[in-house]
C-alpha atoms as a PDB file:
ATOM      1  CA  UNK A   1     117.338 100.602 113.492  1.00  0.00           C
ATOM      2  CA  UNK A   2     116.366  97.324 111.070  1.00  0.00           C
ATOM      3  CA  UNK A   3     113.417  97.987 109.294  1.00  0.00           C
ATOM      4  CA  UNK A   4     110.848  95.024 109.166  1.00  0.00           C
ATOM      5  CA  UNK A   5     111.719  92.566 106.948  1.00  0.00           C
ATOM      6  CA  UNK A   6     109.448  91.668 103.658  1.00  0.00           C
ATOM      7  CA  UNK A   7     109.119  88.014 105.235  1.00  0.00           C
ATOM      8  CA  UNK A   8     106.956  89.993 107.944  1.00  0.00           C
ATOM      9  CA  UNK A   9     104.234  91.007 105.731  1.00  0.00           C
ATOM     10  CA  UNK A  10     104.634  87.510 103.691  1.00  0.00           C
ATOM     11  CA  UNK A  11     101.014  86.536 105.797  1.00  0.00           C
ATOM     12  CA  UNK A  12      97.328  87.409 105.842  1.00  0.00           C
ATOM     13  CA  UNK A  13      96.678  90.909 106.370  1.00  0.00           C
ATOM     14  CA  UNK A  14      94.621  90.811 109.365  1.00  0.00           C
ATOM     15  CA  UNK A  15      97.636  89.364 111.383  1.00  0.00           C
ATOM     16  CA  UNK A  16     100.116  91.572 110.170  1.00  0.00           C
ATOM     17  CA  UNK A  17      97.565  94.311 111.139  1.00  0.00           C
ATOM     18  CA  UNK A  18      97.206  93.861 114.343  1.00  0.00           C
ATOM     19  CA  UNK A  19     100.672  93.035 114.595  1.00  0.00           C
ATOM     20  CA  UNK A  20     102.149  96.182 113.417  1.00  0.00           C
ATOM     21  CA  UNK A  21      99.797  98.047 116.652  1.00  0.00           C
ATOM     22  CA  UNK A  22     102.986  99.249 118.853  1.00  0.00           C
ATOM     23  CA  UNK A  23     105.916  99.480 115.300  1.00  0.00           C
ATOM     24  CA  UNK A  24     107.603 102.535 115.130  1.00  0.00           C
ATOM     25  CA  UNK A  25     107.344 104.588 111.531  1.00  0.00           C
ATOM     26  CA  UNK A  26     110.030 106.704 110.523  1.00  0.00           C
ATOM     27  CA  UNK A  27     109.819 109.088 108.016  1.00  0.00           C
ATOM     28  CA  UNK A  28     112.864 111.078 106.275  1.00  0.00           C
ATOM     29  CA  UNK A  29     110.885 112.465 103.781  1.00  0.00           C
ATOM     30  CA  UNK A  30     111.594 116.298 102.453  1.00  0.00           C
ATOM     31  CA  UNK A  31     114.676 116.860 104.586  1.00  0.00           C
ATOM     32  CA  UNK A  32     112.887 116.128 107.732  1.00  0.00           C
ATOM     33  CA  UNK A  33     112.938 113.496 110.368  1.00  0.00           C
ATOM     34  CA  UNK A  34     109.381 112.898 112.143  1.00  0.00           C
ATOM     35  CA  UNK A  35     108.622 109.097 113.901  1.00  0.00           C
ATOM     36  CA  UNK A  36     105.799 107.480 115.594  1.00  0.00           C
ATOM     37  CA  UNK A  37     104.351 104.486 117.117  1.00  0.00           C
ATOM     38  CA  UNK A  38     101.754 103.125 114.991  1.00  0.00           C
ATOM     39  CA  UNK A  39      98.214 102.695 117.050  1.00  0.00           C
ATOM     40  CA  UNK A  40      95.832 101.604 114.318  1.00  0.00           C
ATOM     41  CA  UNK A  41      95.399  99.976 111.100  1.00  0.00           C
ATOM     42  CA  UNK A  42      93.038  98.577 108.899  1.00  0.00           C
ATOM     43  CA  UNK A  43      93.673  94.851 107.219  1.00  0.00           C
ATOM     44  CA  UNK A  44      92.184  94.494 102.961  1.00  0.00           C
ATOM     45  CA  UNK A  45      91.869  91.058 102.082  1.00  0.00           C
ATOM     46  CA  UNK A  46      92.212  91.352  98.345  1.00  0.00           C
ATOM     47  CA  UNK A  47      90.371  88.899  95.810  1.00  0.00           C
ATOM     48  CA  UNK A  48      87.430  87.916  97.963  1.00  0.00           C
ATOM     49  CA  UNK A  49      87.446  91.013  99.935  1.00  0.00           C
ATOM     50  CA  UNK A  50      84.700  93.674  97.815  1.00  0.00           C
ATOM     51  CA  UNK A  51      85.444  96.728 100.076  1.00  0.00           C
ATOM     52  CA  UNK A  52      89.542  95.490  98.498  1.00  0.00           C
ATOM     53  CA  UNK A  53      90.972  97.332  95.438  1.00  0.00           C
ATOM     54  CA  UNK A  54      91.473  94.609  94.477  1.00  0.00           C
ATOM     55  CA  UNK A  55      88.240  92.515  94.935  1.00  0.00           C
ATOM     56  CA  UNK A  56      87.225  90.189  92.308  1.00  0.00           C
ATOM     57  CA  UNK A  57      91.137  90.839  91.173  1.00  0.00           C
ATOM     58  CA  UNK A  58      90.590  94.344  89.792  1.00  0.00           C
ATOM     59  CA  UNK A  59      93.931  95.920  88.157  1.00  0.00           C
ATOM     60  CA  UNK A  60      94.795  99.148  86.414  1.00  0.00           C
ATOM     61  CA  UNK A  61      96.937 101.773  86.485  1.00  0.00           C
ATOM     62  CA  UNK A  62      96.246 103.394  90.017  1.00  0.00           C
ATOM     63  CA  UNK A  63      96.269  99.834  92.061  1.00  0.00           C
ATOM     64  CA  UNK A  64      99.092  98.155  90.253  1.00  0.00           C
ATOM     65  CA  UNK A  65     101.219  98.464  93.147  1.00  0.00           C
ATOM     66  CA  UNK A  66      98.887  96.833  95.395  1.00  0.00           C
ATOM     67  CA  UNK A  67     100.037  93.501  93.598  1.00  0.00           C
ATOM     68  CA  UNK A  68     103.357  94.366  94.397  1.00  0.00           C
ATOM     69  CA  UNK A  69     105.879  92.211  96.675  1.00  0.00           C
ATOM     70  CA  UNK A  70     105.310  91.576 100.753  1.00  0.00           C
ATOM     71  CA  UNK A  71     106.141  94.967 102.147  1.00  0.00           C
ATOM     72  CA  UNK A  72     105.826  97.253  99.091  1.00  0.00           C
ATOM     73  CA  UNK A  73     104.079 100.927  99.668  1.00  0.00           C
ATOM     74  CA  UNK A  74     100.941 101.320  97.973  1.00  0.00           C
ATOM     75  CA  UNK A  75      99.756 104.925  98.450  1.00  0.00           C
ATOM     76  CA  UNK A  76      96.282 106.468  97.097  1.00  0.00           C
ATOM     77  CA  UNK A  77      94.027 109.023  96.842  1.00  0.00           C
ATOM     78  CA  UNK A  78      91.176 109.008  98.795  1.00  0.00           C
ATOM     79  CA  UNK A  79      88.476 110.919  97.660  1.00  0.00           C
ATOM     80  CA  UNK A  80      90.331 112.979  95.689  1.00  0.00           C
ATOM     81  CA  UNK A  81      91.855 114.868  98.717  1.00  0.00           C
ATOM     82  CA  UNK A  82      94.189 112.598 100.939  1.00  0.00           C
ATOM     83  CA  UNK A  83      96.897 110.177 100.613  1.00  0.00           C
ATOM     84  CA  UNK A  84      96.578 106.588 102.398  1.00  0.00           C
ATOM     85  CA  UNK A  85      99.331 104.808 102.809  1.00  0.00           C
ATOM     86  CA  UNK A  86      99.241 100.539 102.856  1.00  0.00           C
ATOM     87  CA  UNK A  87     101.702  98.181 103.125  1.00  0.00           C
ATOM     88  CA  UNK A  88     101.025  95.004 100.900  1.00  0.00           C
ATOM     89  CA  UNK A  89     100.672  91.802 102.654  1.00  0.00           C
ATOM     90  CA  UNK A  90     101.043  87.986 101.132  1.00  0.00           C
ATOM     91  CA  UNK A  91     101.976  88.868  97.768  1.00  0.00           C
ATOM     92  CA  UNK A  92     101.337  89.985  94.445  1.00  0.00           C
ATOM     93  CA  UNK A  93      98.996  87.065  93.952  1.00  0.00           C
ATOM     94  CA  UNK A  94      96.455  88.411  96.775  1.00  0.00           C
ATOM     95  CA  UNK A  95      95.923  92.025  96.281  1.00  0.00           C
ATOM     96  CA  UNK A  96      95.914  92.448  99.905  1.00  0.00           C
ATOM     97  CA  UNK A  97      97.312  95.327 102.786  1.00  0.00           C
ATOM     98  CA  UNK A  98      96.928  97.198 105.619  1.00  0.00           C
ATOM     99  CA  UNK A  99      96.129 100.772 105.533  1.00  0.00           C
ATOM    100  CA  UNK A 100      97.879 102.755 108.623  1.00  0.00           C
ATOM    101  CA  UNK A 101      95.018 104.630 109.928  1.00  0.00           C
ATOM    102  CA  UNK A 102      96.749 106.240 113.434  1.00  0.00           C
ATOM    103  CA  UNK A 103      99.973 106.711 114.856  1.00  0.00           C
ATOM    104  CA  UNK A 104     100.958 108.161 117.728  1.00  0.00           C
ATOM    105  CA  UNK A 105     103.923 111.492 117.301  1.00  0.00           C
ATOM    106  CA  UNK A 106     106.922 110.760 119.193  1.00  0.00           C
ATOM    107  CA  UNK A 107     109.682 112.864 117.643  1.00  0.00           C
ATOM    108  CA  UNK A 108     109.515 115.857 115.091  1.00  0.00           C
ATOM    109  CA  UNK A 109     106.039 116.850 116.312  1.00  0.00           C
ATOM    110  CA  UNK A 110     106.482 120.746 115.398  1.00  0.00           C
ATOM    111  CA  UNK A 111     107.794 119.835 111.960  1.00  0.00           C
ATOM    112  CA  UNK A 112     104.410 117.568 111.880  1.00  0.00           C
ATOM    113  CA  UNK A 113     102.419 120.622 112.937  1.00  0.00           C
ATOM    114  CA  UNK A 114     104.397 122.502 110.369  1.00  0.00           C
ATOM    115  CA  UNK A 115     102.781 119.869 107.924  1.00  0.00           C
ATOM    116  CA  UNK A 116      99.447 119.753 109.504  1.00  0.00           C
ATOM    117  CA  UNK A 117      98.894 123.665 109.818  1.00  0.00           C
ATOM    118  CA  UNK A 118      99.196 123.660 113.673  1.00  0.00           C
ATOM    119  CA  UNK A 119      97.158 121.040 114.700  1.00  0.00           C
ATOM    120  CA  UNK A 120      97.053 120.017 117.856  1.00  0.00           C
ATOM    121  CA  UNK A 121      98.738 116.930 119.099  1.00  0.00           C
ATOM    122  CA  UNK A 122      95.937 114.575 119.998  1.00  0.00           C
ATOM    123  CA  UNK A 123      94.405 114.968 116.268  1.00  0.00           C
ATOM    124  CA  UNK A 124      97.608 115.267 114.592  1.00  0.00           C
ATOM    125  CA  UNK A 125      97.792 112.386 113.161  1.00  0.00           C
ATOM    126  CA  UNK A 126      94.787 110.248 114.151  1.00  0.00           C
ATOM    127  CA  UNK A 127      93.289 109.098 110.752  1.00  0.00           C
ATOM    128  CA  UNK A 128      95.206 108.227 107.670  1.00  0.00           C
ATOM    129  CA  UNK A 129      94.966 111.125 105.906  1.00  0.00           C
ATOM    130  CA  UNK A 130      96.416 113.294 108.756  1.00  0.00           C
ATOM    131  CA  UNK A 131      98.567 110.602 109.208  1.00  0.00           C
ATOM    132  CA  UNK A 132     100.152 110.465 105.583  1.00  0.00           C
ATOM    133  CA  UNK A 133     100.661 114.290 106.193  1.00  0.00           C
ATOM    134  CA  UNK A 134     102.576 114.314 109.105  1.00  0.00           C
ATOM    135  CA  UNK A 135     104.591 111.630 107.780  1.00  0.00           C
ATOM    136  CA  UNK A 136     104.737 113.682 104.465  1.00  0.00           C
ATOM    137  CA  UNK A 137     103.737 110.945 102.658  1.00  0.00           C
ATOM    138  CA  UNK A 138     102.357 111.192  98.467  1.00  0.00           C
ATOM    139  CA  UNK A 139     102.006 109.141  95.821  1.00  0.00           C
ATOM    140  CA  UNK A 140     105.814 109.642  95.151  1.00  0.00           C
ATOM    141  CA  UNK A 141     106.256 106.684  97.977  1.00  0.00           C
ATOM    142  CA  UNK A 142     103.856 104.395  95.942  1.00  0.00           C
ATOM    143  CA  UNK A 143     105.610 100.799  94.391  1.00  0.00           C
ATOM    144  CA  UNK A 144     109.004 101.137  96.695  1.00  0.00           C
ATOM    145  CA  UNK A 145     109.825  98.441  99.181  1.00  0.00           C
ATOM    146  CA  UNK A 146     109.389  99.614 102.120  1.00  0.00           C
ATOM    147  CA  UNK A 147     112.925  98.619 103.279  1.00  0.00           C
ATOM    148  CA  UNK A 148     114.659 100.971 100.917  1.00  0.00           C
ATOM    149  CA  UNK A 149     112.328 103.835 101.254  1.00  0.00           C
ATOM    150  CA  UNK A 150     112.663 107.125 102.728  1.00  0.00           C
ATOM    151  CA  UNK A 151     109.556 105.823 104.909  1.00  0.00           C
ATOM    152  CA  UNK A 152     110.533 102.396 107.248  1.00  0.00           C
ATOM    153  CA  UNK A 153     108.563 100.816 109.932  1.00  0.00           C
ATOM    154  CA  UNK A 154     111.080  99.171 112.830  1.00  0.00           C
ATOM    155  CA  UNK A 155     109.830  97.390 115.527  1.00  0.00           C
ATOM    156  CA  UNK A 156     109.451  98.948 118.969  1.00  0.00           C
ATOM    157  CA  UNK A 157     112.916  98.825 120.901  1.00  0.00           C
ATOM    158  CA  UNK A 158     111.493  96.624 123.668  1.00  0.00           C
ATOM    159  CA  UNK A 159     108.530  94.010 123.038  1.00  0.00           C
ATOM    160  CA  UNK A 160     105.754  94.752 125.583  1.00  0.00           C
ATOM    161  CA  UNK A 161     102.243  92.985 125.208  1.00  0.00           C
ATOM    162  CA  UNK A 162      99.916  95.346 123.617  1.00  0.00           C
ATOM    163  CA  UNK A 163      95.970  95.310 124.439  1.00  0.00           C
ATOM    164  CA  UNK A 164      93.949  95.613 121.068  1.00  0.00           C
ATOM    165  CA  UNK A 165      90.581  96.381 120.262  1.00  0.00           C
ATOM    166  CA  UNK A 166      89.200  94.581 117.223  1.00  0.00           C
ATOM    167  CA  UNK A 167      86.312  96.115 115.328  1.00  0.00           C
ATOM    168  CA  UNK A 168      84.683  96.577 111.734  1.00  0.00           C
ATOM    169  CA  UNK A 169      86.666  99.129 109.501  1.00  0.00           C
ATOM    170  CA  UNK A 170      85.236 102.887 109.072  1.00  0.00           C
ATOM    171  CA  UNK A 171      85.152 104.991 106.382  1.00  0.00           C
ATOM    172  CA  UNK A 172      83.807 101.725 103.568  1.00  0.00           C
ATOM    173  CA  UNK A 173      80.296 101.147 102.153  1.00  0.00           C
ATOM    174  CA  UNK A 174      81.006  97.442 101.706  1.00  0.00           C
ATOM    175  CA  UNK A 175      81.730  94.851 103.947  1.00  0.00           C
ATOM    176  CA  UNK A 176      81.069  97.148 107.156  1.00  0.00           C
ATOM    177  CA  UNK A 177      80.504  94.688 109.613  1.00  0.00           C
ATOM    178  CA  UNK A 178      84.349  92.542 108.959  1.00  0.00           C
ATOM    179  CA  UNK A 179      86.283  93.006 112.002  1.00  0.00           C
ATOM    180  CA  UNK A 180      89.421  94.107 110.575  1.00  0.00           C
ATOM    181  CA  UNK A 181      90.206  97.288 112.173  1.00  0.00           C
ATOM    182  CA  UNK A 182      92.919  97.372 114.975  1.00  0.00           C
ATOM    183  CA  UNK A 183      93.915  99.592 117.586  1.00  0.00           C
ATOM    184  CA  UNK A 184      95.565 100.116 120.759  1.00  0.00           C
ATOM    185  CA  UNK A 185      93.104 100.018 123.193  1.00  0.00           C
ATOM    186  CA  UNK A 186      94.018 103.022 125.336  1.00  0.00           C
ATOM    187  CA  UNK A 187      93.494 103.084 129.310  1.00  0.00           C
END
């Protein structure tokens, strides 16, 4: 399977967003093959955007790679206990990405209850932190192109029209109310 292409996530971050609702991710990470179809994301505008990283066009150390080229992996800590994994949108001018917040297991599942200490399918992987770990996903995947890395989102093998709910993003203090988190809206 082709991996997206970097001219994919070349646009605002709210389209590619929603558009990567219904992408599969595949992960080869430690050995092991586990994939998914990604259900929910979150889009960060950058520069303007203050619950962004990079609002107001903040850089150091731990964001760097959020300035990095359409499609590059920018992976952080989240409260000091889970990984999130984004994929940066535009380019290293905006500071922007989508965080994948929910996927849904379609192959490797024990090996991602292996990683998730035998949770059950439904929450396995339903948030981004329990997402990054069934993917087996760390910092170690932060600043690669998505392309080459062990971790590559394809698109699904036949195009289907997707139903989406739009609503704010969870989990922020700031800018609550922006409508910028997608997800499969599920029968």
């Amino acid at each position: 399977m082709t991996p997206l292409p970097p001219r994919f996530f070349a646009r605002g971050a709210a389209s590619v967003a929603r558009d990567l609702l219904g992408m599969r991710i595949r992960s080869r990470l430690q050995g092991r093959v586990v994939e998914g179809i990604i259900i929910e994301t979150e889009a960060y505008l950058g520069f303007g955007d203050p619950a962004s990283h990079a609002y107001r066009g903040r850089l150091h150390v731990s964001n760097r790679n959020l300035y990095g080229p359409p499609g590059t992996w920018y992976v952080y800590r989240s409260y000091g206990m889970h990984w999130c994994a984004n994929l940066v949108c535009r380019g290293p001018e905006a500071g922007s990405a989508v965080l994948l917040r929910g996927l849904a297991p379609k192959r490797g599942i024990p090996i991602m209850r292996l990683r998730r200490k035998g949770a059950a399918e439904p929450v396995l992987a339903n948030g981004p932190g329990k997402l990054t770990q069934a993917l087996g996903i760390d910092d170690g995947l932060d600043g690669e192109l998505m392309m080459r890395s062990p971790v590559r989102v394809h698109p699904p093998k036949k195009k289907i029209p997707i139903p989406v709910d739009v609503t704010p993003r969870i989990g922020i203090s700031k800018a609550v109310d922006w409508p910028l988190r997608f997800s499969i809206r599920l029968p």
